[in-house]
C-alpha atoms as a PDB file:
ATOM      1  CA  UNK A   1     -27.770   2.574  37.764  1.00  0.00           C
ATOM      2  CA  UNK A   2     -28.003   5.245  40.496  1.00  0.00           C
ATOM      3  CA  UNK A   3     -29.076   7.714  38.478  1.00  0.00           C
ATOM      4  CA  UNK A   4     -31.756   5.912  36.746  1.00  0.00           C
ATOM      5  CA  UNK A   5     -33.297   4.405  40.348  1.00  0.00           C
ATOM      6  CA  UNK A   6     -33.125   8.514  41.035  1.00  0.00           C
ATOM      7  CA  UNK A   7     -35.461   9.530  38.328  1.00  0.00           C
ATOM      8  CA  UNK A   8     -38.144   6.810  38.773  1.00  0.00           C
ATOM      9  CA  UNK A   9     -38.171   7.718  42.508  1.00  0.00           C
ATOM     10  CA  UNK A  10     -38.658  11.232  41.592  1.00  0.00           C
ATOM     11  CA  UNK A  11     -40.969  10.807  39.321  1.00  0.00           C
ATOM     12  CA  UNK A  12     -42.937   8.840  41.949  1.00  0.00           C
ATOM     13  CA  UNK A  13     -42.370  11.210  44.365  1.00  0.00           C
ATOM     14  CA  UNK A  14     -43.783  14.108  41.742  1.00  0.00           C
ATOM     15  CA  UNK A  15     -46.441  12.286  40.994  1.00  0.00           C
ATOM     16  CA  UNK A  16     -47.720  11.811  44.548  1.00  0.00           C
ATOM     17  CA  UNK A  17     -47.268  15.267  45.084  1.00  0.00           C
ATOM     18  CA  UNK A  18     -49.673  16.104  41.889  1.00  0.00           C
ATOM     19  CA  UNK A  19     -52.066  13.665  43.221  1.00  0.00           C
ATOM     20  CA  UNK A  20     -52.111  14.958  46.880  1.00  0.00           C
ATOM     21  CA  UNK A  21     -52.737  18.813  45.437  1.00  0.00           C
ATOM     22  CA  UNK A  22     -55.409  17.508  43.343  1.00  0.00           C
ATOM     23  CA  UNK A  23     -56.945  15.184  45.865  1.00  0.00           C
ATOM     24  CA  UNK A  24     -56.703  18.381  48.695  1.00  0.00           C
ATOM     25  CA  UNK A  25     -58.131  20.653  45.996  1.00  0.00           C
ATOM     26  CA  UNK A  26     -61.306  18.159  45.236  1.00  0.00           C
ATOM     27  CA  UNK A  27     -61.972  18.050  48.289  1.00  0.00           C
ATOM     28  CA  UNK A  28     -62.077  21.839  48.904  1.00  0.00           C
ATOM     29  CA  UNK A  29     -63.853  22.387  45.940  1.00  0.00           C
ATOM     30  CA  UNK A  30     -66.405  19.093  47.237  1.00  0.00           C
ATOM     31  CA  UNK A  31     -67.167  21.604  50.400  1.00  0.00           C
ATOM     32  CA  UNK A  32     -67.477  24.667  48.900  1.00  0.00           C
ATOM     33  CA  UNK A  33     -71.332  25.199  48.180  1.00  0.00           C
ATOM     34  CA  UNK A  34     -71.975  28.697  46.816  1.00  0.00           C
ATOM     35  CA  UNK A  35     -70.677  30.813  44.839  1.00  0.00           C
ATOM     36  CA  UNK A  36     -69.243  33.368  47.635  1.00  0.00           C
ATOM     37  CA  UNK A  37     -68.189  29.717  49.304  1.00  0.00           C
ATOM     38  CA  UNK A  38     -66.165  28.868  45.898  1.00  0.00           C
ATOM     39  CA  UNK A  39     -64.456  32.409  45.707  1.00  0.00           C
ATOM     40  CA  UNK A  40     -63.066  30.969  49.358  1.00  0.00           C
ATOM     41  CA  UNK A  41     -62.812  28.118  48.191  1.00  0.00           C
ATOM     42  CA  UNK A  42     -60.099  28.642  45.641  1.00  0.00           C
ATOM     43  CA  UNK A  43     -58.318  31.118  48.154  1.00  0.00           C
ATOM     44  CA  UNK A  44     -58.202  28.019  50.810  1.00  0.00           C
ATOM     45  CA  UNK A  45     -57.023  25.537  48.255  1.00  0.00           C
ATOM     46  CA  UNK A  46     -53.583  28.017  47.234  1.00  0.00           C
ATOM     47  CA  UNK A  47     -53.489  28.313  51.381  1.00  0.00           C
ATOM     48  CA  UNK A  48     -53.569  24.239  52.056  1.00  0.00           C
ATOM     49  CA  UNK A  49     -51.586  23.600  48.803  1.00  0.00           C
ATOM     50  CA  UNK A  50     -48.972  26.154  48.982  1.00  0.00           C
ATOM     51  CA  UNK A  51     -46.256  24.243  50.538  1.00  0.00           C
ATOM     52  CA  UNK A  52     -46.833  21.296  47.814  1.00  0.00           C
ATOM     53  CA  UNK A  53     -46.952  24.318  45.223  1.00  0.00           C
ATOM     54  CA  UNK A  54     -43.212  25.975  46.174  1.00  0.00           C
ATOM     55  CA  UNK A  55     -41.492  22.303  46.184  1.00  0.00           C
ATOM     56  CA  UNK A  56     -42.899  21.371  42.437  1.00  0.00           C
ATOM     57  CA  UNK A  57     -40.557  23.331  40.714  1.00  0.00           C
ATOM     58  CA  UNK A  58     -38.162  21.841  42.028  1.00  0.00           C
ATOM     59  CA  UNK A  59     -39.054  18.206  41.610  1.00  0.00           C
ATOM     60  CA  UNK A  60     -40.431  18.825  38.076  1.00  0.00           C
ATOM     61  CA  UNK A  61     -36.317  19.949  37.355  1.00  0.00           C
ATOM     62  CA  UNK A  62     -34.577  16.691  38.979  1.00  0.00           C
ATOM     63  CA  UNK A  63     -33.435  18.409  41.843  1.00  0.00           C
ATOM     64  CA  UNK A  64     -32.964  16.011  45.343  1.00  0.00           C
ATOM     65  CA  UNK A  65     -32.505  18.776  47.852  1.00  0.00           C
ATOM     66  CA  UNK A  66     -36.644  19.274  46.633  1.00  0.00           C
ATOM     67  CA  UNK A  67     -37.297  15.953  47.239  1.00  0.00           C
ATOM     68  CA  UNK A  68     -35.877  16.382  50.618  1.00  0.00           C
ATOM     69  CA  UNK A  69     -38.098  19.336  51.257  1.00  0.00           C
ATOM     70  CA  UNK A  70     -40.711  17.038  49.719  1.00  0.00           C
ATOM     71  CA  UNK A  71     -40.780  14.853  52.688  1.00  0.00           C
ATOM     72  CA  UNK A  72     -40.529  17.522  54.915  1.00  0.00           C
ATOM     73  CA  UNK A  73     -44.245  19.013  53.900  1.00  0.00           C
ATOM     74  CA  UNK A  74     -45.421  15.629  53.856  1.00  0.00           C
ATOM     75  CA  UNK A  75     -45.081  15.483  57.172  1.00  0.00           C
ATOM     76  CA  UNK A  76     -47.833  17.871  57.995  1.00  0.00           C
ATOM     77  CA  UNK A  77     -50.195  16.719  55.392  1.00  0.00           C
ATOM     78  CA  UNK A  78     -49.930  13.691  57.103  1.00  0.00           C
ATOM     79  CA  UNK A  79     -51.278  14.469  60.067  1.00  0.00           C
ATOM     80  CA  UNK A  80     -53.964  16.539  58.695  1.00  0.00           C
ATOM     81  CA  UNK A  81     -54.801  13.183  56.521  1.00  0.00           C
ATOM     82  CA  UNK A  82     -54.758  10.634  59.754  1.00  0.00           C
ATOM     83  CA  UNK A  83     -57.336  13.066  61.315  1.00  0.00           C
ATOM     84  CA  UNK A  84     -59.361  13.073  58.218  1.00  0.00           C
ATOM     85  CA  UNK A  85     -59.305   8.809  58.559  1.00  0.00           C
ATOM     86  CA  UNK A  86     -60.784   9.184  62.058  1.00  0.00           C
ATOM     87  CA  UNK A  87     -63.681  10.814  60.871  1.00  0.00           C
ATOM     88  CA  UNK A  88     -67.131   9.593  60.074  1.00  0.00           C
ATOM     89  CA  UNK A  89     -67.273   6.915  57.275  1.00  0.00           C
ATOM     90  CA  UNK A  90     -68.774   9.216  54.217  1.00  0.00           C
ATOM     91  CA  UNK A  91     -65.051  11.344  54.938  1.00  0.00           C
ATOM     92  CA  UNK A  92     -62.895   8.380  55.886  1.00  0.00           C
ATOM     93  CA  UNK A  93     -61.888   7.485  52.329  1.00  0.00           C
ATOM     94  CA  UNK A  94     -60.194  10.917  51.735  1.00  0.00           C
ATOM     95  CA  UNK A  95     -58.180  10.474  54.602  1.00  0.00           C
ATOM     96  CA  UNK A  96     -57.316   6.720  53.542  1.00  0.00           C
ATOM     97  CA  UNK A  97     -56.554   7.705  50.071  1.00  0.00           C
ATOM     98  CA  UNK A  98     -54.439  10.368  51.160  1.00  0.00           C
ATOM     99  CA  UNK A  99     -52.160   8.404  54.012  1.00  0.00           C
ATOM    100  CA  UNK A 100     -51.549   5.975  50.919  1.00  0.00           C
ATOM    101  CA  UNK A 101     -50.668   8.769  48.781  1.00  0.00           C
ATOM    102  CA  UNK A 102     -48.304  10.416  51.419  1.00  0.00           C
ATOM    103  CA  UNK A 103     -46.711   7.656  52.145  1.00  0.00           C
ATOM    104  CA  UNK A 104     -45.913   6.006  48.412  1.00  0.00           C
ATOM    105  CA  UNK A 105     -44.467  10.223  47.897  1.00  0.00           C
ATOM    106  CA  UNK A 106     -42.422  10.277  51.138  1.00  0.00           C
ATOM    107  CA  UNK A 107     -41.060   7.189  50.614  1.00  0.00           C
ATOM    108  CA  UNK A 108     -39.870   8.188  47.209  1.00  0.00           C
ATOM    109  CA  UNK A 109     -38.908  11.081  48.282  1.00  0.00           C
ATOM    110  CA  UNK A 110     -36.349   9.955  50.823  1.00  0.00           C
ATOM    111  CA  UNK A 111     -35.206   7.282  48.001  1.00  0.00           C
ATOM    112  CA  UNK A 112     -34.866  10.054  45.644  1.00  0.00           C
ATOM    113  CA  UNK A 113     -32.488  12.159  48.437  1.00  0.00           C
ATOM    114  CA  UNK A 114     -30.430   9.042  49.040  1.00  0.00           C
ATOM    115  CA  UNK A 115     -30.182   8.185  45.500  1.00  0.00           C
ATOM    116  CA  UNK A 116     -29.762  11.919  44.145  1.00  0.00           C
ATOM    117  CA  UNK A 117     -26.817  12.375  46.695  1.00  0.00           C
ATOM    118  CA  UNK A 118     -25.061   9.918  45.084  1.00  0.00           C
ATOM    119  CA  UNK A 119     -24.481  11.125  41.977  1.00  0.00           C
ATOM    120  CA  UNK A 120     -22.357  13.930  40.835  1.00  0.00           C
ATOM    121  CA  UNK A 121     -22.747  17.492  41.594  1.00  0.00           C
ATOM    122  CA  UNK A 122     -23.224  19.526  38.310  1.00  0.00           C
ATOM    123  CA  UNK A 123     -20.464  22.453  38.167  1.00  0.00           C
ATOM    124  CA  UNK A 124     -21.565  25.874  40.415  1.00  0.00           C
ATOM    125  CA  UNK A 125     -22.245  28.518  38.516  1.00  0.00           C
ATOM    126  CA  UNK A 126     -20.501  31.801  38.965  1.00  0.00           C
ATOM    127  CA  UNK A 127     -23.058  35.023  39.519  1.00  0.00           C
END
């Protein structure tokens, strides 16, 4: 039972972190007018989705130490999405959209570490 409560967590917590890279990437894209502008553009997305970009590997293979990591680069995006929710209101969506997503991920995420922990270890392999 543990095991199969770990997968849908992860798969949660995946998810959320596909939807945050996409939502953070829209939005660059959104802002970026011209064409010099969308050159930068695509250089600021890798830069603001980078930390979201090294952990999916590891989520995407079942591993819980990446969910842990998960919730640790949350944490920042987090606070860049609370300041985006004090904004104006033509901006304030984003930042709603994206505390929701953060949230539903970290919470999965720190299920999936519980959960994950739980189970057996697979055997170490010798290098």
């Amino acid at each position: 039972m543990s095991a199969q409560r770990f997968g849908v967590a992860l798969r949660i917590a995946t998810t959320a972190a596909v939807a945050e890279i996409l939502l953070v990437a829209a939005w660059t894209l959104r802002s970026a007018q011209a064409e010099a502008a969308l050159y930068a553009g695509f250089l600021w997305i890798l830069l603001k989705c980078g930390p979201l970009l090294a952990v999916l590997p590891g989520l995407v293979r079942g591993s819980h130490r990446a969910a842990t990591w998960l919730c640790f680069v949350f944490c920042a995006y987090f606070l860049a999405a609370v300041l985006t929710a004090m904004a104006p209101p033509p901006v304030r969506w984003l930042g709603l959209l994206e505390i929701v997503v953060i949230s539903t991920g970290f919470v999965a995420g720190l299920l999936a570490t519980r959960w994950g922990r739980q189970l057996p270890e697979p055997p170490q392999r010798m290098s």
